[in-house]
PDB file of N, CA and C in Angstrom:
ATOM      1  N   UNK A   1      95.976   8.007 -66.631  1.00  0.00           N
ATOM      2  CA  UNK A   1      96.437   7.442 -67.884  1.00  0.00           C
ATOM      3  C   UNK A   1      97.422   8.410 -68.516  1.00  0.00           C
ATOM      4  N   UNK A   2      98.098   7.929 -69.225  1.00  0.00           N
ATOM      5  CA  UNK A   2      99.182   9.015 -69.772  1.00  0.00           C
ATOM      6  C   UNK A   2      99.723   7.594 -71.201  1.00  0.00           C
ATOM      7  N   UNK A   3     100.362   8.595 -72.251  1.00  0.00           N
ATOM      8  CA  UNK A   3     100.456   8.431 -73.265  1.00  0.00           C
ATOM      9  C   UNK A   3     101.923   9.047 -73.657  1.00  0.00           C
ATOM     10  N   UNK A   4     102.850   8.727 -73.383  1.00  0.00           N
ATOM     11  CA  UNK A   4     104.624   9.220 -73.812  1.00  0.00           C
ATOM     12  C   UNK A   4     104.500   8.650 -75.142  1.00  0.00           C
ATOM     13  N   UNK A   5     105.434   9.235 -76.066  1.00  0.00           N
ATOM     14  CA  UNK A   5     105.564   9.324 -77.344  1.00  0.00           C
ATOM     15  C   UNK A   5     106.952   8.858 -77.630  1.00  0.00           C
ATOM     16  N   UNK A   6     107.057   7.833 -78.207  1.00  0.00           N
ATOM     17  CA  UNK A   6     108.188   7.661 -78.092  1.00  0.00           C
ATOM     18  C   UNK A   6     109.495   7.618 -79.031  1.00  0.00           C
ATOM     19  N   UNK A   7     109.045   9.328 -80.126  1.00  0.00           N
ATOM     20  CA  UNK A   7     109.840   9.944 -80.844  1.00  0.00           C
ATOM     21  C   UNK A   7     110.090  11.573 -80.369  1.00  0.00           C
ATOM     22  N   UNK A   8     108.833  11.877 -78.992  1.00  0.00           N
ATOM     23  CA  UNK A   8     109.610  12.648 -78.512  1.00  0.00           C
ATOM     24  C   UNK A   8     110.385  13.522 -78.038  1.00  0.00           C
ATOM     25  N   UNK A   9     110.629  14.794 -78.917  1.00  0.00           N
ATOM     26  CA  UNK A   9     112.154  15.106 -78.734  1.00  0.00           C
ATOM     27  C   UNK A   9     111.889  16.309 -77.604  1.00  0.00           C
ATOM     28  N   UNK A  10     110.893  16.741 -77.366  1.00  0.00           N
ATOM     29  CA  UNK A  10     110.807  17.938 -76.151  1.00  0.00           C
ATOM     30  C   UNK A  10     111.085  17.695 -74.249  1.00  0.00           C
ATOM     31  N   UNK A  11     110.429  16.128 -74.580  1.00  0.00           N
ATOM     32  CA  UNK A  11     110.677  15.406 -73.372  1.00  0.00           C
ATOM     33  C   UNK A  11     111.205  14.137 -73.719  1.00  0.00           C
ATOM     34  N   UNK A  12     112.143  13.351 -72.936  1.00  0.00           N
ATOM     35  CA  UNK A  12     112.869  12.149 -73.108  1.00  0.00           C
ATOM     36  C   UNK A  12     111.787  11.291 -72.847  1.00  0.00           C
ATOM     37  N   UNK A  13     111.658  10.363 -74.009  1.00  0.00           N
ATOM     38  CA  UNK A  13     110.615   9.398 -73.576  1.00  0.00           C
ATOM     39  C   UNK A  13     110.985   8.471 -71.885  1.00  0.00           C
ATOM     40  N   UNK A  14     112.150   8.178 -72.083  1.00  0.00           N
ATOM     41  CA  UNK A  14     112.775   7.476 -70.768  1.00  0.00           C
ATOM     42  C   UNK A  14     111.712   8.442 -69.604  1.00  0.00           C
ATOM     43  N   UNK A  15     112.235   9.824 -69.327  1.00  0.00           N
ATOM     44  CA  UNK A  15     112.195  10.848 -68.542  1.00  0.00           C
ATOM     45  C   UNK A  15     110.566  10.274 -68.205  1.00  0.00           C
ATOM     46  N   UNK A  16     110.111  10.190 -69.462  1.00  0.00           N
ATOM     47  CA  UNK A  16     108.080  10.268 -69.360  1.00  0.00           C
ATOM     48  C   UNK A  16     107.822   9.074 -69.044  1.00  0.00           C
ATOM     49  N   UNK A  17     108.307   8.408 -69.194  1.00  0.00           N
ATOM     50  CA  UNK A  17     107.989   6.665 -69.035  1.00  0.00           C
ATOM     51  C   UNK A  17     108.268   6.415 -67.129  1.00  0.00           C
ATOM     52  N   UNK A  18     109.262   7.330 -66.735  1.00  0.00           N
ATOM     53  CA  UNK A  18     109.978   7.300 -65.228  1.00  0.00           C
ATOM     54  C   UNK A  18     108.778   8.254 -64.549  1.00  0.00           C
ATOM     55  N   UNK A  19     108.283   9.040 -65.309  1.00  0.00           N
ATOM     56  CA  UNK A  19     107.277  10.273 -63.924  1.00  0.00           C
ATOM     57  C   UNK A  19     106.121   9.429 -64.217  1.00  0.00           C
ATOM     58  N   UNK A  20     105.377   8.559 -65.210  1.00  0.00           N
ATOM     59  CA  UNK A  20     104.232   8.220 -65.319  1.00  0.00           C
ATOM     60  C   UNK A  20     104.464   6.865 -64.535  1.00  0.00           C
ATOM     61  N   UNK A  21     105.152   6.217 -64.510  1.00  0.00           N
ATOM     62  CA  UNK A  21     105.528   4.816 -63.220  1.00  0.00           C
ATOM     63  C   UNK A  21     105.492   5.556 -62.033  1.00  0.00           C
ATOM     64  N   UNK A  22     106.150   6.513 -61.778  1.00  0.00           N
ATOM     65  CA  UNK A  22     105.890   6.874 -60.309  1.00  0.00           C
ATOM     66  C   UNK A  22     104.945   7.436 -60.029  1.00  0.00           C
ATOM     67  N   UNK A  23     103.741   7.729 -61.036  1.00  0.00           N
ATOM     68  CA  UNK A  23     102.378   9.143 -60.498  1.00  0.00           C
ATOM     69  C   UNK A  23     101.510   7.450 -60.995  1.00  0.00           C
ATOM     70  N   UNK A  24     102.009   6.047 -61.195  1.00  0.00           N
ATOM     71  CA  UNK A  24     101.198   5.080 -60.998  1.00  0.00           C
ATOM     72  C   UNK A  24     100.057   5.054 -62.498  1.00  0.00           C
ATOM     73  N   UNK A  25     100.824   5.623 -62.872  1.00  0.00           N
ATOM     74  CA  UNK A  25     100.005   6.250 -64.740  1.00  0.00           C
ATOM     75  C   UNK A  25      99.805   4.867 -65.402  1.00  0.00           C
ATOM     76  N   UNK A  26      98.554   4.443 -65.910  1.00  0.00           N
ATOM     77  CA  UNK A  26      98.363   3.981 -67.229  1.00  0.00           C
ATOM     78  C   UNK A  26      99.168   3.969 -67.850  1.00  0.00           C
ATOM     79  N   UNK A  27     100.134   3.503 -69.060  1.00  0.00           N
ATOM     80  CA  UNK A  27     101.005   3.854 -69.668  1.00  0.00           C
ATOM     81  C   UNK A  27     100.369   3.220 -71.112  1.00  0.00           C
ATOM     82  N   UNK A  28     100.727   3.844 -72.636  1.00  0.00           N
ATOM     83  CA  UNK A  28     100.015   3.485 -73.662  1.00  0.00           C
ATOM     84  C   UNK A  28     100.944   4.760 -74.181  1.00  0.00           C
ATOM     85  N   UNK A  29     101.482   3.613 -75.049  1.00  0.00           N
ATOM     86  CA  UNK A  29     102.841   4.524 -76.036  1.00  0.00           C
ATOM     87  C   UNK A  29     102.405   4.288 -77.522  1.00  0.00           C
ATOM     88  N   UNK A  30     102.559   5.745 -78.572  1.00  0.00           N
ATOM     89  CA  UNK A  30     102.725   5.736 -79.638  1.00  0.00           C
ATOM     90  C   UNK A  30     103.955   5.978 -80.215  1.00  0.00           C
ATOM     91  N   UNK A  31     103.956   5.445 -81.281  1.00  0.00           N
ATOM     92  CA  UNK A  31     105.375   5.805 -82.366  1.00  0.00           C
ATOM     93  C   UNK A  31     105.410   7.026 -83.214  1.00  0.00           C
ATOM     94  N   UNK A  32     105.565   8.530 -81.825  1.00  0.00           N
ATOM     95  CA  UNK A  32     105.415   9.620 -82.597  1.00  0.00           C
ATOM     96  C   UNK A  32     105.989  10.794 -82.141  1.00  0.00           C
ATOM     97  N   UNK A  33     106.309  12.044 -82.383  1.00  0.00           N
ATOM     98  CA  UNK A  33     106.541  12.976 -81.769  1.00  0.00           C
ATOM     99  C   UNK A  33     105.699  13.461 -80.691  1.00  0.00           C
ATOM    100  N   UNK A  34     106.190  14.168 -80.125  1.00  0.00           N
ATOM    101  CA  UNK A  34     105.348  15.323 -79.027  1.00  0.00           C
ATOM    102  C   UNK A  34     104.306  15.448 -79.089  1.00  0.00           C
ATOM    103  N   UNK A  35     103.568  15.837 -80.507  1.00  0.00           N
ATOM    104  CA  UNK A  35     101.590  16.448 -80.637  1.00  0.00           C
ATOM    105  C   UNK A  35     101.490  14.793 -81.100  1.00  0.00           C
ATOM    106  N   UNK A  36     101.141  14.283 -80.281  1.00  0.00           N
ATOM    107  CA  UNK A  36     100.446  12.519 -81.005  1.00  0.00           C
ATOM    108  C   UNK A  36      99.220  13.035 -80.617  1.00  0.00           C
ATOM    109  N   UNK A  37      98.229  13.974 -80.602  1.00  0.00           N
ATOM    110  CA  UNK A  37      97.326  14.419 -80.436  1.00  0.00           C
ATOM    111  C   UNK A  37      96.765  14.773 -81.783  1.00  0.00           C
ATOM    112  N   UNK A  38      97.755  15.116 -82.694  1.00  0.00           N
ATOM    113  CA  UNK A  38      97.686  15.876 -83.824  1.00  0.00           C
ATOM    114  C   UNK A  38      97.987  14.496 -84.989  1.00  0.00           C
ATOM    115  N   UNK A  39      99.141  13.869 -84.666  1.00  0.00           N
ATOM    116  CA  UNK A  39      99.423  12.705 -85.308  1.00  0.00           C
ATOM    117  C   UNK A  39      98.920  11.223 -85.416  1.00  0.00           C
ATOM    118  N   UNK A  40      98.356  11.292 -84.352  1.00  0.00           N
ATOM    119  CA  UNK A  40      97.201   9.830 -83.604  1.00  0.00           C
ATOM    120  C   UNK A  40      95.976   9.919 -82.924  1.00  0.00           C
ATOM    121  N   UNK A  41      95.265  10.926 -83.418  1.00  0.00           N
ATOM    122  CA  UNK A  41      94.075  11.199 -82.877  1.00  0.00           C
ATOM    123  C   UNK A  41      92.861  10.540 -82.361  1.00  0.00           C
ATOM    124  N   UNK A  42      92.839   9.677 -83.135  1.00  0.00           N
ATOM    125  CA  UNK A  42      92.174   8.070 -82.614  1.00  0.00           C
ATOM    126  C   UNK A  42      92.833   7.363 -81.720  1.00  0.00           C
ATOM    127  N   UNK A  43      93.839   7.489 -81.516  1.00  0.00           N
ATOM    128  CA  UNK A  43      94.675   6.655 -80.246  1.00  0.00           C
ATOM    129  C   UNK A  43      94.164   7.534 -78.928  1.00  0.00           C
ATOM    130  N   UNK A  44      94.207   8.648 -79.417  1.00  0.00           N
ATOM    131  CA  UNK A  44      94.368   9.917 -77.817  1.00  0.00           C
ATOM    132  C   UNK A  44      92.809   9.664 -77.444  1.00  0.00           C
ATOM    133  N   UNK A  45      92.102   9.609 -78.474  1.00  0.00           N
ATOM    134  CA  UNK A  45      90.415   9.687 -78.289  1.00  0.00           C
ATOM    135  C   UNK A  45      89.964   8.695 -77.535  1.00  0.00           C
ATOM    136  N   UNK A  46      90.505   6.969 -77.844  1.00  0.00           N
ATOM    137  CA  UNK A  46      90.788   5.680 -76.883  1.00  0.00           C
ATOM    138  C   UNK A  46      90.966   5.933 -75.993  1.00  0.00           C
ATOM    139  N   UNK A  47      91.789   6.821 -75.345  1.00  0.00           N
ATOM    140  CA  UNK A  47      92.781   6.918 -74.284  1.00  0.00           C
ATOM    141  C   UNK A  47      91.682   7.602 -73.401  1.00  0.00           C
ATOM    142  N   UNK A  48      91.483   8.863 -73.808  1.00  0.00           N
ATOM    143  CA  UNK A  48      90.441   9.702 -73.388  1.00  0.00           C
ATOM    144  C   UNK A  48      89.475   8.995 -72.678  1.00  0.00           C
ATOM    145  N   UNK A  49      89.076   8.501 -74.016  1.00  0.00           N
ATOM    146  CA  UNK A  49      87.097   8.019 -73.329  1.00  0.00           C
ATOM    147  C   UNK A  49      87.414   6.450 -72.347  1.00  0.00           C
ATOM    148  N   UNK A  50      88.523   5.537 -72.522  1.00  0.00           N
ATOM    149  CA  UNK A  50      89.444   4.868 -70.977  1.00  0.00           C
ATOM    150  C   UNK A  50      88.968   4.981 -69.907  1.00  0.00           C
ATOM    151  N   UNK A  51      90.083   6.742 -70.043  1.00  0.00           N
ATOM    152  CA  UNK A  51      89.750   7.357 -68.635  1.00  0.00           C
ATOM    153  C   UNK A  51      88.526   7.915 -68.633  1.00  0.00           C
ATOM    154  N   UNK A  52      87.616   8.207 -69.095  1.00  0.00           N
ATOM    155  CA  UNK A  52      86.331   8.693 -68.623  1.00  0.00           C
ATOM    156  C   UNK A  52      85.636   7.911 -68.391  1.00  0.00           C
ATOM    157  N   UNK A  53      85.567   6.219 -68.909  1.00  0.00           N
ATOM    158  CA  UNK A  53      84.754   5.130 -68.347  1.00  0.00           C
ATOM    159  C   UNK A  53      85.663   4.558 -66.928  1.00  0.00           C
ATOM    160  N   UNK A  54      86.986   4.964 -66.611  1.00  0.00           N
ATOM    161  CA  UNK A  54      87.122   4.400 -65.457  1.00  0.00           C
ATOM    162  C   UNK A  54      88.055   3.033 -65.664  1.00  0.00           C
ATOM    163  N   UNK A  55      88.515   2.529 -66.833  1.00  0.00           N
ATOM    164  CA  UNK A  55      88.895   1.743 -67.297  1.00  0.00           C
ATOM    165  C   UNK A  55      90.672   1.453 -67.612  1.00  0.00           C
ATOM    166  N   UNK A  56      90.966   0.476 -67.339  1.00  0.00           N
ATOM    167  CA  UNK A  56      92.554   0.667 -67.815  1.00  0.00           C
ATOM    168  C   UNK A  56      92.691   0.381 -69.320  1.00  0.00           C
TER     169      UNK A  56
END
């Protein structure tokens, strides 16, 4: 699973959106900078416990 941000600016969202299609990634985008960890913490926590049930 993977989570690109798609404000961004350290990595090109394009760039993240292109390596997570090819590594076959989950994809689940927020409307945020770089730390959406810090900014969407309830989104990342979703995301998280996803992948720990095995789930898309």
């Amino acid at each position: 699973m993977f989570r690109p941000s798609s404000r961004d600016r350290a990595l090109a969202p394009d760039l993240e959106r292109f390596m997570a299609e090819r590594a076959g990634a989950h994809i689940v985008e927020v409307n945020s900078s770089h730390a959406a960890m810090v900014s969407h913490p309830d989104a990342v926590t979703r995301l998280i416990e996803r992948a720990d049930r095995g789930t898309p």
